[in-house]
Protein backbone atom coordinates (compact mmCIF):
# COMPACT_ATOMS: atom_id res chain seq x y z
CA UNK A 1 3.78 -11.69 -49.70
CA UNK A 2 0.17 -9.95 -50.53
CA UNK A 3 -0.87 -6.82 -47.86
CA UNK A 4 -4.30 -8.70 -47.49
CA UNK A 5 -6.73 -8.31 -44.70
CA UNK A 6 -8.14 -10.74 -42.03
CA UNK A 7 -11.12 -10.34 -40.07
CA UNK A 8 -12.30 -7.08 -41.85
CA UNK A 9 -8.97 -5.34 -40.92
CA UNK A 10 -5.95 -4.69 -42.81
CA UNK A 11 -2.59 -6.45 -41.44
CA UNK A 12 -0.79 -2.71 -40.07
CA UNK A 13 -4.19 -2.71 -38.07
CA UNK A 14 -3.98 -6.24 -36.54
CA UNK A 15 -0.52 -5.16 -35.53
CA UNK A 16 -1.49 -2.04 -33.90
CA UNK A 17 -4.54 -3.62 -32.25
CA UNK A 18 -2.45 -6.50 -30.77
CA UNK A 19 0.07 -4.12 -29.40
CA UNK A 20 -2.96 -2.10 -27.53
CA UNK A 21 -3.99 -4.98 -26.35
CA UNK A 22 -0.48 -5.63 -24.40
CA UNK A 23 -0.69 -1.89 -23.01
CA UNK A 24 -4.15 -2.62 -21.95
CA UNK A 25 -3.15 -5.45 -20.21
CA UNK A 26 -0.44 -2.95 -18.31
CA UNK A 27 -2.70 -0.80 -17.90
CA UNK A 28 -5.13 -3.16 -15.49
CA UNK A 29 -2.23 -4.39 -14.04
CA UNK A 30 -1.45 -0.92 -12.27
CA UNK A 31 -5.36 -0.71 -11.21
CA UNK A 32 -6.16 1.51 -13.98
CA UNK A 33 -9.62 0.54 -15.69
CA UNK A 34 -10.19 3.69 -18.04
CA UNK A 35 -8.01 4.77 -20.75
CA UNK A 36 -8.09 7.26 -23.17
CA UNK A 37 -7.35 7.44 -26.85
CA UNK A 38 -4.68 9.72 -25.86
CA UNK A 39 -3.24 7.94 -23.65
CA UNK A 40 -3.14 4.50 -25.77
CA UNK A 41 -1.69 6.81 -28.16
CA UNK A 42 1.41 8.25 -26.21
CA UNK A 43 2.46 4.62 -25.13
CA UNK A 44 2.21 3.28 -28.41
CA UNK A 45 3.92 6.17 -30.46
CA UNK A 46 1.12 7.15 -32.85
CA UNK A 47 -1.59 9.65 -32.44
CA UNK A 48 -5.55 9.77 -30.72
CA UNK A 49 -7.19 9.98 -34.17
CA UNK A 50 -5.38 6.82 -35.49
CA UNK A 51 -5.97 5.10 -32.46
CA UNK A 52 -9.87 6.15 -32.55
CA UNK A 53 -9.96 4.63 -36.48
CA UNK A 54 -8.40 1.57 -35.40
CA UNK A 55 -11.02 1.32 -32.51
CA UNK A 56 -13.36 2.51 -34.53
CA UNK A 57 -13.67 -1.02 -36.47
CA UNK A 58 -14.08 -3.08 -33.26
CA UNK A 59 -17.60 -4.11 -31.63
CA UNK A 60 -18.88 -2.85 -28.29
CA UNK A 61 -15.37 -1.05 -27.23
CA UNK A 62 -16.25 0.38 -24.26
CA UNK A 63 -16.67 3.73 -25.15
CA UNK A 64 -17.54 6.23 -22.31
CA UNK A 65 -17.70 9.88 -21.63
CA UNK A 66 -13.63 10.17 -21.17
CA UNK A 67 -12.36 7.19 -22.92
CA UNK A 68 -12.92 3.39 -22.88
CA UNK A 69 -13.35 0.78 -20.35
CA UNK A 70 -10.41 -1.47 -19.93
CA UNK A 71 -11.94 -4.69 -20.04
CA UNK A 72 -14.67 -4.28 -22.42
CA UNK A 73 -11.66 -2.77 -24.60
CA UNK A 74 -9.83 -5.74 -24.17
CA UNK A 75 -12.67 -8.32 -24.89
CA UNK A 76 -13.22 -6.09 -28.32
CA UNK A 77 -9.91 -6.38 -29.34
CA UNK A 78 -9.41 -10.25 -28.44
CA UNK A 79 -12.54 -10.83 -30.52
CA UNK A 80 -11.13 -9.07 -33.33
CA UNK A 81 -8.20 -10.78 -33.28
CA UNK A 82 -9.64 -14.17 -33.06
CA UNK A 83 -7.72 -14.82 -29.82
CA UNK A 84 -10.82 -17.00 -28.03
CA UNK A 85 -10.26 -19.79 -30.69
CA UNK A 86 -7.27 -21.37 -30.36
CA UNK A 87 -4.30 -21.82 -32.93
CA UNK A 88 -1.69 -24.73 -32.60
CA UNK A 89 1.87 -23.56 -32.77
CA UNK A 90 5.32 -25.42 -33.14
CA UNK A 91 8.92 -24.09 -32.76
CA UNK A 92 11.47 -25.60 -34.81
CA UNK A 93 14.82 -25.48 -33.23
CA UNK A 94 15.17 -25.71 -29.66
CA UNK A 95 18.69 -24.18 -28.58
CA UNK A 96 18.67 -21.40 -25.75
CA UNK A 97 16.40 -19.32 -27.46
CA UNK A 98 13.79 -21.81 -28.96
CA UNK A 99 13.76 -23.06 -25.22
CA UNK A 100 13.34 -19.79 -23.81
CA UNK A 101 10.31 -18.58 -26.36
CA UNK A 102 8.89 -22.43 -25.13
CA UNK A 103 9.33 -22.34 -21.71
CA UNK A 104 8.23 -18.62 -20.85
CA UNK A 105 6.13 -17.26 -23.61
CA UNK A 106 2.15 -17.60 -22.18
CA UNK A 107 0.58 -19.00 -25.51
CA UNK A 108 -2.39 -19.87 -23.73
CA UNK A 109 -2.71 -16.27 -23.09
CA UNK A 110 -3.29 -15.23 -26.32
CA UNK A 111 -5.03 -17.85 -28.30
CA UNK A 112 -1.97 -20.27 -28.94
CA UNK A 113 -1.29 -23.55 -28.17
CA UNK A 114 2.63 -24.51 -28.43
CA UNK A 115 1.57 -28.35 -29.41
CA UNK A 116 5.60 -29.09 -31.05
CA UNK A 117 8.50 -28.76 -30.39
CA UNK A 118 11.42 -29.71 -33.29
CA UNK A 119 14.92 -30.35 -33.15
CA UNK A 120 17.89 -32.58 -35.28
CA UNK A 121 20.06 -32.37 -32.58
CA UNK A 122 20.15 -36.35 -30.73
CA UNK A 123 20.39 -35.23 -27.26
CA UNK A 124 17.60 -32.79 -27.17
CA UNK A 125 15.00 -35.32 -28.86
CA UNK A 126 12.45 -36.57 -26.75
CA UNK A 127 13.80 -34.00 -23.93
CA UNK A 128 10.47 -31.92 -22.51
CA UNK A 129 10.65 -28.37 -22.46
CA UNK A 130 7.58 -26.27 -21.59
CA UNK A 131 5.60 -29.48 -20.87
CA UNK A 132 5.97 -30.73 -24.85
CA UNK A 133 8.56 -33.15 -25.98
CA UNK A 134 10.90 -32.50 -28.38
CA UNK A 135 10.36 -34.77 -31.71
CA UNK A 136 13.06 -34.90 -34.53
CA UNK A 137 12.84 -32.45 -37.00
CA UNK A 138 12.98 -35.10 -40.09
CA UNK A 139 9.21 -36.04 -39.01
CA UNK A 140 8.36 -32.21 -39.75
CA UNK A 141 5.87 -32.69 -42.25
CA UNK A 142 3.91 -35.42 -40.95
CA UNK A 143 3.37 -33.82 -37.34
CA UNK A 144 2.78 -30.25 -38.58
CA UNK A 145 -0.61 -32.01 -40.84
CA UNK A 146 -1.20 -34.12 -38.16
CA UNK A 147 -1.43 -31.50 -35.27
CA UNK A 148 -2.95 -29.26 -37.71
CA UNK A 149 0.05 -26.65 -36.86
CA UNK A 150 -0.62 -23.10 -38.12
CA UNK A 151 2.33 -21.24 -36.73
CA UNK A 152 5.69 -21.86 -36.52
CA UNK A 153 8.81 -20.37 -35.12
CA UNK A 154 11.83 -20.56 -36.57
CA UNK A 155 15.04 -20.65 -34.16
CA UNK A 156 17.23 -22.74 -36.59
CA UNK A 157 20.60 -22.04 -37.89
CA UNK A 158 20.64 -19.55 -41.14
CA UNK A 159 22.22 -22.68 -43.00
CA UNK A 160 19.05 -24.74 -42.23
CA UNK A 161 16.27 -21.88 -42.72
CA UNK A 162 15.18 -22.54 -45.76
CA UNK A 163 15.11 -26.30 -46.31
CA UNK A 164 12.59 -25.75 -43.02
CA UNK A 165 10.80 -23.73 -44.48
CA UNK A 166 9.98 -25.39 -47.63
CA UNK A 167 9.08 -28.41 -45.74
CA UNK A 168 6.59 -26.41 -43.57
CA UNK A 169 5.17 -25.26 -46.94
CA UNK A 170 4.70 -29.15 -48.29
CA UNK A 171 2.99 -30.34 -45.38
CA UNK A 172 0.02 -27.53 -45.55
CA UNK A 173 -1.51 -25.43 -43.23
CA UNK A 174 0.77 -23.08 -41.91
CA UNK A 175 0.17 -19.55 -41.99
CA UNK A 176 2.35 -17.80 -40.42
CA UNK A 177 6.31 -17.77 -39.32
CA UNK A 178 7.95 -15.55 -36.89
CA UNK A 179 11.77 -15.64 -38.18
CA UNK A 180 14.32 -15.25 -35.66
CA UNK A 181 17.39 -16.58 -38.10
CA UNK A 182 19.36 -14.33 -40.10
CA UNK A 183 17.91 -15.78 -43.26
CA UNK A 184 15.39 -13.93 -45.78
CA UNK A 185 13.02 -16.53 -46.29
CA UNK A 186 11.29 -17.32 -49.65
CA UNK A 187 7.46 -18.40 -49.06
CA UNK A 188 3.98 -18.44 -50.96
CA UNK A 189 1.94 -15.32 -50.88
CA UNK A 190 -0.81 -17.32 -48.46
CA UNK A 191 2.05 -17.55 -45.99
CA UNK A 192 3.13 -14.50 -43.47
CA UNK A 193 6.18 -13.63 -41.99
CA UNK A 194 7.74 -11.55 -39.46
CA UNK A 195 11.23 -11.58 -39.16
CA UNK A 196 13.32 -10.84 -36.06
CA UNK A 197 16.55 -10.67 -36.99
CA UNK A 198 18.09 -10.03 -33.42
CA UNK A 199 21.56 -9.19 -35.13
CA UNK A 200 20.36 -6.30 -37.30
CA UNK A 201 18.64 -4.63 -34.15
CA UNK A 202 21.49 -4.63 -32.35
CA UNK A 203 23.15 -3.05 -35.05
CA UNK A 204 20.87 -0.59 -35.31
CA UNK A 205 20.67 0.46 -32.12
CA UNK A 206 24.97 0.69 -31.99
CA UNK A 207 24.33 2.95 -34.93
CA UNK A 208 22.40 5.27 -33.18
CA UNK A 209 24.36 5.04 -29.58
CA UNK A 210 27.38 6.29 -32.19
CA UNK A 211 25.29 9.00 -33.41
CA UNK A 212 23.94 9.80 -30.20
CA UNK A 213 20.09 9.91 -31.42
């Protein structure tokens, strides 16, 4: 999978700037509507001058004489991001935590619009969960070109990664997976992933409860 850039910014960047954005969002939230590099910096856990140069690449951020404006901060950073067009999403596998991610995740928020839901198991197809129906996972392919589906999230069992995968792949179009199986996934350089492989936090956070860090 190729480090490329999107929108002028390189990928570390996109993740840092989508992450300010949340804190931003906090930030209004308790009434606040300055913030400082400094201060974006100390939530985050990285320092003023990186968060200046990844400001830095953003139009009209707000800047005044002690910081940045919340909201014209936000707006910047949304704009960068490509969050006010809207990208369709599906989540393939819709056990307790495909459900959750459906039902309580606010898509819409953020530029994403959860337009599938996919599942093999009988009594869960045509169930509705987070206002879309669940279709049957062997009609993958046709519904992911049909709804034009650019992200999908993977809450399948490791067995079954793969095989989902590659049929994401032959229909077209998506761009991006978020991973939540246990599974190292094999995909074309034109396709990102981000795996969150709940298991191996856990075990790294029993690790360092041992070691008392």
């Amino acid at each position: 999978m190729k480090k490329g850039k999107a929108r002028g910014i390189s990928r570390p960047t996109a993740e840092r700037l989508s992450e300010y954005l949340l804190i931003l969002e906090q930030h209004l939230f308790c009434g606040k509507e300055t913030i400082s590099s400094k201060e974006l910096a100390d939530v985050y856990g990285n320092t003023p001058s990186q968060v200046r140069q990844d400001l830095f690449q953003l139009e009209k951020t707000g800047r005044i004489r002690h910081g940045y404006n919340v909201n014209t901060l936000k707006t910047a950073i949304r704009n960068k991001l490509g969050l006010e067009n809207t990208t369709n999403l599906a989540i393939i596998g819709c056990g307790k935590l495909g459900s959750a991610i459906a039902e309580h995740v606010p898509f819409s928020s953020y530029g994403m619009n959860l337009v599938a839901l996919f599942d093999s198991h009988k009594s869960l197809i045509g169930k509705k969960i987070g206002g879309v129906v669940v279709e049957n996972v062997a009609d993958l392919e046709k519904s992911v070109r049909k709804m034009k589906i650019s992200i999908a999230t993977l809450c399948v069992p490791p067995s079954a990664a793969q095989e989902v995968v590659d049929k994401l792949v032959s229909a077209g179009g998506v761009r991006g997976i978020l991973n939540y199986t246990q599974r190292r996934l094999k995909v074309p350089d034109s396709i990102v992933v981000r795996d969150r492989q709940i298991v191996c936090s856990f075990m790294q956070l029993a690790f360092f409860s041992n070691q008392g860090i």
